[in-house]
C-alpha atoms as a PDB file:
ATOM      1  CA  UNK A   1      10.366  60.387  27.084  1.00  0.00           C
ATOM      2  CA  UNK A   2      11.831  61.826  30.069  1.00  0.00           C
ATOM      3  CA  UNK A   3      15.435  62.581  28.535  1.00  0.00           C
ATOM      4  CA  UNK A   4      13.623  64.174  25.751  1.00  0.00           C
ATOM      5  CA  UNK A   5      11.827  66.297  27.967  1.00  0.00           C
ATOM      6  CA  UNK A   6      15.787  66.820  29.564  1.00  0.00           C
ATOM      7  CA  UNK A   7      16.993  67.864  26.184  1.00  0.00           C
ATOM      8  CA  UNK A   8      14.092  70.060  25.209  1.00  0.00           C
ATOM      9  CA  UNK A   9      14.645  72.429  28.422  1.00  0.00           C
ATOM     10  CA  UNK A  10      18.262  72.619  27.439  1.00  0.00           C
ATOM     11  CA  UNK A  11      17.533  76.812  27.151  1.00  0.00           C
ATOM     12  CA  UNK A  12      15.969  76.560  29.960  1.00  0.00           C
ATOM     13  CA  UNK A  13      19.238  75.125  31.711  1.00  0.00           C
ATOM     14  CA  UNK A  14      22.045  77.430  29.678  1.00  0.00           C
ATOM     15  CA  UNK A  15      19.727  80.294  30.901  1.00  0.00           C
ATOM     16  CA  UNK A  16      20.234  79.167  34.294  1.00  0.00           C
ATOM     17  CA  UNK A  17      23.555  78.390  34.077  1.00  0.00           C
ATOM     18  CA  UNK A  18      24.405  81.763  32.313  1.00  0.00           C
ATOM     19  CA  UNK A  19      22.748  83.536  35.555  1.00  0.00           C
ATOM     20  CA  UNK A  20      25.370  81.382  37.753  1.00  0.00           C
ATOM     21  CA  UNK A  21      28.294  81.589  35.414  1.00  0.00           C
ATOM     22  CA  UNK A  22      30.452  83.609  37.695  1.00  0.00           C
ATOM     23  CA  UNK A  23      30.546  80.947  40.267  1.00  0.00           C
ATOM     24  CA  UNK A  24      29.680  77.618  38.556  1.00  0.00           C
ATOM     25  CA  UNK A  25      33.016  78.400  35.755  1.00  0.00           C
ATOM     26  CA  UNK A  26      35.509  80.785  37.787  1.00  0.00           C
ATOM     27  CA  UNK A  27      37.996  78.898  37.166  1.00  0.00           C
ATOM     28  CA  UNK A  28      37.611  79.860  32.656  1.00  0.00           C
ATOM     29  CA  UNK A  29      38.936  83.567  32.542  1.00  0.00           C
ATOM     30  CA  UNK A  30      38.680  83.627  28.691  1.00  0.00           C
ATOM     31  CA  UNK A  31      35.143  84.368  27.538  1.00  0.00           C
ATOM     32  CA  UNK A  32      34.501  82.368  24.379  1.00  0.00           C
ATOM     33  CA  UNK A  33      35.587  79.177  26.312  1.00  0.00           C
ATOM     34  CA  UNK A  34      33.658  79.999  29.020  1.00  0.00           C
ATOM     35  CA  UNK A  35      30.797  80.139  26.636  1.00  0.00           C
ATOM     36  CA  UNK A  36      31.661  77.012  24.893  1.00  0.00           C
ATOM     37  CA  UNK A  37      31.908  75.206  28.326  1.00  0.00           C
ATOM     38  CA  UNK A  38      28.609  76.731  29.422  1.00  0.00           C
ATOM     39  CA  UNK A  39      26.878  75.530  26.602  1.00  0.00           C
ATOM     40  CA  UNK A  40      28.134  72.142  26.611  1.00  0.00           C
ATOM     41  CA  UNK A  41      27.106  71.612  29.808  1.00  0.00           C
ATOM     42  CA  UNK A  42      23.972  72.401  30.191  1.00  0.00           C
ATOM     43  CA  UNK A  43      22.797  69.870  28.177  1.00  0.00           C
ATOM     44  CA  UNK A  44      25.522  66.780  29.498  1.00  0.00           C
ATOM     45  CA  UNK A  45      24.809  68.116  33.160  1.00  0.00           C
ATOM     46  CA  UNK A  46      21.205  67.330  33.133  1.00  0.00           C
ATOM     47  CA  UNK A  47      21.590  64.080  30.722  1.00  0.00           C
ATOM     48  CA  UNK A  48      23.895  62.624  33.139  1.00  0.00           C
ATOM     49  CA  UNK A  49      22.005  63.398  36.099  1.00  0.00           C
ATOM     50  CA  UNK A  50      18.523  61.753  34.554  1.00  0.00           C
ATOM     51  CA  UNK A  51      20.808  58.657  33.402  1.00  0.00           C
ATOM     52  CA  UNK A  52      21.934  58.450  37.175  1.00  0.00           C
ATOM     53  CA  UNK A  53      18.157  58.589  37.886  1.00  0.00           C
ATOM     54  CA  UNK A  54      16.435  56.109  35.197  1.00  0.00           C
ATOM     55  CA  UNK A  55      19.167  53.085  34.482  1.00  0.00           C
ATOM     56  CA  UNK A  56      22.199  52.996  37.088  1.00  0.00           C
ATOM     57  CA  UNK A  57      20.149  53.912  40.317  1.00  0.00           C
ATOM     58  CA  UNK A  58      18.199  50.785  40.146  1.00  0.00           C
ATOM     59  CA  UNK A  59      21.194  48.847  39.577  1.00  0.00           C
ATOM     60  CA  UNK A  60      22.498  49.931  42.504  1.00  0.00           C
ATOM     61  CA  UNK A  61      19.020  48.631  44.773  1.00  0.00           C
ATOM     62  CA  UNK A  62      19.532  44.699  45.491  1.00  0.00           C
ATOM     63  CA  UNK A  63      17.724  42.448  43.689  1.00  0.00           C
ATOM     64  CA  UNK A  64      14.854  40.529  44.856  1.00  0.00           C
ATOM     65  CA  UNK A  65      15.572  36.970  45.582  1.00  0.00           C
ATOM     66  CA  UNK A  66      14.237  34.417  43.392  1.00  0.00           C
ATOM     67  CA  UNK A  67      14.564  31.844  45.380  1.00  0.00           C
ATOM     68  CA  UNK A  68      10.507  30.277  46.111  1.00  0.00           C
ATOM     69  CA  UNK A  69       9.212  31.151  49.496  1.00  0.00           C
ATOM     70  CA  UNK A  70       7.690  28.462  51.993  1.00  0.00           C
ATOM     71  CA  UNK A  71       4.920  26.480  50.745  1.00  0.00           C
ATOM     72  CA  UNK A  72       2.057  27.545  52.794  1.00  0.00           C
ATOM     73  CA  UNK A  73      -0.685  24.065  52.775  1.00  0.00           C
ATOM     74  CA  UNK A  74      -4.382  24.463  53.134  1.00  0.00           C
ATOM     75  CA  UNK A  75      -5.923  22.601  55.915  1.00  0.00           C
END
């Protein structure tokens, strides 16, 4: 659900990126690929940062041990 939600804003996200063009793509000096690269990425950008979110940051946290703790007897 959440990289649906990611996807759905993707105007929201060219919009922004449009307003920041000049310094997020300096580096494209011809227009149409500046648009082509602008609109590609504001929908990878955002994908890629929720997949770093949802699936590889908690593969990255250690794992809980599942080795049994001390037995703890009731007197």
């Amino acid at each position: 659900m959440i990289r649906s939600y990611t996807l759905a804003l993707f105007l929201v996200w060219l919009r922004l990126m449009y307003d920041f063009q000049d310094q997020l793509f300096f580096y494209v000096k011809d227009e149409d690929l500046r648009d082509a690269t602008r609109e590609w990425a504001s929908w990878v950008v955002p994908l890629i940062i929720v997949e770093l979110w949802l699936s590889w940051l908690p593969q990255l946290r250690p794992a809980k041990s599942l080795k049994p703790g001390p037995i703890k007897r009731a007197i």
